[in-house]
C-alpha atoms as a PDB file:
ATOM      1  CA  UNK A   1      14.034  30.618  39.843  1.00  0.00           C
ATOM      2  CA  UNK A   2      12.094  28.717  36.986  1.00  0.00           C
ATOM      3  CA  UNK A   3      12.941  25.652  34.644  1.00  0.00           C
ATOM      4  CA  UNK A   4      11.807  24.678  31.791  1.00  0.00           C
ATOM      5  CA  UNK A   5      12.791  20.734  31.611  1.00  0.00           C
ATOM      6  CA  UNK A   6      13.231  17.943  28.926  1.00  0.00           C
ATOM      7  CA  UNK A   7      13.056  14.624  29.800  1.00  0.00           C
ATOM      8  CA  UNK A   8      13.450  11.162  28.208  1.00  0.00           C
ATOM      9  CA  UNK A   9      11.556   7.880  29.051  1.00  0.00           C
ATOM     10  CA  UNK A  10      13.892   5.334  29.904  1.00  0.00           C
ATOM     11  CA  UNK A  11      10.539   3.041  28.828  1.00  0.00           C
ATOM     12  CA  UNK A  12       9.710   4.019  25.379  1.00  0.00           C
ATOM     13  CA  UNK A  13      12.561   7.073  24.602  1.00  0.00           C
ATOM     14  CA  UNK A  14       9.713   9.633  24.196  1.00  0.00           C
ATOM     15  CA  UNK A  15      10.540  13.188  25.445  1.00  0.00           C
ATOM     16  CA  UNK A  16       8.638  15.172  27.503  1.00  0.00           C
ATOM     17  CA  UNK A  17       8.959  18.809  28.425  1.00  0.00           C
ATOM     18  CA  UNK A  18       7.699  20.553  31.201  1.00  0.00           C
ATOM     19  CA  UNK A  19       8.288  23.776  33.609  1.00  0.00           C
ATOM     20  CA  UNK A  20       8.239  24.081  37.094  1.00  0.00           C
ATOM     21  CA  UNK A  21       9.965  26.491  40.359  1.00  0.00           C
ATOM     22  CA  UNK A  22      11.798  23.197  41.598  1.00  0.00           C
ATOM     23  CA  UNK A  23      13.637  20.904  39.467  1.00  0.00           C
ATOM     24  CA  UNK A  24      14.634  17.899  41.909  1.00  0.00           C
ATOM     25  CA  UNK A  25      11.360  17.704  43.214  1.00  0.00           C
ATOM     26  CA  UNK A  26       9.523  17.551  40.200  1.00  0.00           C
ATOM     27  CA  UNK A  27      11.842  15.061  38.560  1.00  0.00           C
ATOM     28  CA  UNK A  28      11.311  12.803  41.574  1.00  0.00           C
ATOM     29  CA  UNK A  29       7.498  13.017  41.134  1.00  0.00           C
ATOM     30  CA  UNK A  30       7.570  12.211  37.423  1.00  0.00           C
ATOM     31  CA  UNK A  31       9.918   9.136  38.284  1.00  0.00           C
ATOM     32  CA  UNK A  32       6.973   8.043  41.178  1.00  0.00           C
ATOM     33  CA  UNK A  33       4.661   8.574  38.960  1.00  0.00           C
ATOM     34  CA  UNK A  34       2.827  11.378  40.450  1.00  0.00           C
ATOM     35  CA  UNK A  35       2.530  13.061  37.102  1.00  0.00           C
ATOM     36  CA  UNK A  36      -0.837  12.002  35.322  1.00  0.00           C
ATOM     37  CA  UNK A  37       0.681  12.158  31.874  1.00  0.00           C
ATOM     38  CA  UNK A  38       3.847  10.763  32.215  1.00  0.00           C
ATOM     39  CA  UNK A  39       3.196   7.795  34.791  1.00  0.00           C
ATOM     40  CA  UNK A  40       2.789   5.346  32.394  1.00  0.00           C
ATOM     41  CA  UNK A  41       5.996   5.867  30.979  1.00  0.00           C
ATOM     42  CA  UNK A  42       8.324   5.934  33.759  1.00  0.00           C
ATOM     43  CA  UNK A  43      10.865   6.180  34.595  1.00  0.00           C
ATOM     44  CA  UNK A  44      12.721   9.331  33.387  1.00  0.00           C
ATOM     45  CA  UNK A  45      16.152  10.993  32.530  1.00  0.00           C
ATOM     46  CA  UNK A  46      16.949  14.679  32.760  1.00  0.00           C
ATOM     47  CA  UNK A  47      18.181  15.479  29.207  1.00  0.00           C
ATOM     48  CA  UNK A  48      18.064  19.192  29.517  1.00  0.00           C
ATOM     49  CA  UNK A  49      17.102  22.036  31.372  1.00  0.00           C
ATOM     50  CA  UNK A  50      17.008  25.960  31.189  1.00  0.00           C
ATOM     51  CA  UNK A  51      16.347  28.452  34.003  1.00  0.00           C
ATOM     52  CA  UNK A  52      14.557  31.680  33.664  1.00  0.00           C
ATOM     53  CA  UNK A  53      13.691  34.513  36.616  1.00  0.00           C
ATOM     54  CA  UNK A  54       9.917  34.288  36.056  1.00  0.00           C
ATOM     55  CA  UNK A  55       7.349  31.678  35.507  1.00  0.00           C
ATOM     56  CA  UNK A  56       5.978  33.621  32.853  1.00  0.00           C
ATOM     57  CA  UNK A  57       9.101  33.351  30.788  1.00  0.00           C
ATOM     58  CA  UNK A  58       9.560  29.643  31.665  1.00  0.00           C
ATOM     59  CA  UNK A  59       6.079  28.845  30.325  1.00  0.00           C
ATOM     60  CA  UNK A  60       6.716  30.799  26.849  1.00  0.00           C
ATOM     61  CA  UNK A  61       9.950  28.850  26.368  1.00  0.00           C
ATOM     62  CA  UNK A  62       7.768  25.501  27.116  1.00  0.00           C
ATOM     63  CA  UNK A  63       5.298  26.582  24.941  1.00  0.00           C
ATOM     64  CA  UNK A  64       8.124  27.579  22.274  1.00  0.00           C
ATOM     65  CA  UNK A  65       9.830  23.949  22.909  1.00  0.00           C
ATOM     66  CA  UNK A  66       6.229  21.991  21.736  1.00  0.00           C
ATOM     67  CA  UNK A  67       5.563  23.748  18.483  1.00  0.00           C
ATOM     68  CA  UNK A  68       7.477  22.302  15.603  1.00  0.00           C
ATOM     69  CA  UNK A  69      10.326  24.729  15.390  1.00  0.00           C
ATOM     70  CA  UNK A  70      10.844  24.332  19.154  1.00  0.00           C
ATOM     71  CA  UNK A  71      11.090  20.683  18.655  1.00  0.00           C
ATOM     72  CA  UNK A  72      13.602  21.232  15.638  1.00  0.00           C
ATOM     73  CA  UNK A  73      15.846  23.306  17.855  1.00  0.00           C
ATOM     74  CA  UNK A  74      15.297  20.478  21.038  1.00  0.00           C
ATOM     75  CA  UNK A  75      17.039  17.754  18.790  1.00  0.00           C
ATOM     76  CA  UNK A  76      19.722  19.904  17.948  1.00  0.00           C
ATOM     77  CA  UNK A  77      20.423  21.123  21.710  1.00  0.00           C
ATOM     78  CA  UNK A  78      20.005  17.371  22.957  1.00  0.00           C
ATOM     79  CA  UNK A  79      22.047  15.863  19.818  1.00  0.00           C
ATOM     80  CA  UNK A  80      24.920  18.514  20.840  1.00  0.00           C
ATOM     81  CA  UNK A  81      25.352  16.601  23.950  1.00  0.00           C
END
């Protein structure tokens, strides 16, 4: 299984969005800091995730979810909650 993930800084409330094969683990690493572009920002929230059957489909929805319709349709999933 695949996930594409949103999170939120708890430092500066930027989101970042990202896809990986295992969700706990890579939340933990952001929130260590192991990530290169999101250490500086830790730590994080899990705001949202999806989970697809290949990586290749996780990777077009996280390439979907940065462009600016992606991002329109983020804010509305997120502000739903």
């Amino acid at each position: 299984m695949y996930y594409v993930y949103v999170l939120r800084s708890l430092k500066n409330e930027r989101l970042y969005t990202g896809s990986t094969n295992n969700l706990k683990r890579r939340l933990f690493e952001h929130n260590i800091g192991k990530s290169k572009y999101s250490r500086l920002t830790k730590p994080f929230k899990l705001l949202h995730y999806e989970e697809f059957l290949t990586r290749i489909e996780a990777v077009r929805r996280e390439k979907y979810l940065k462009t600016g319709k992606g991002r329109e349709e983020l804010k509305r999933l997120i502000m739903g909650r």
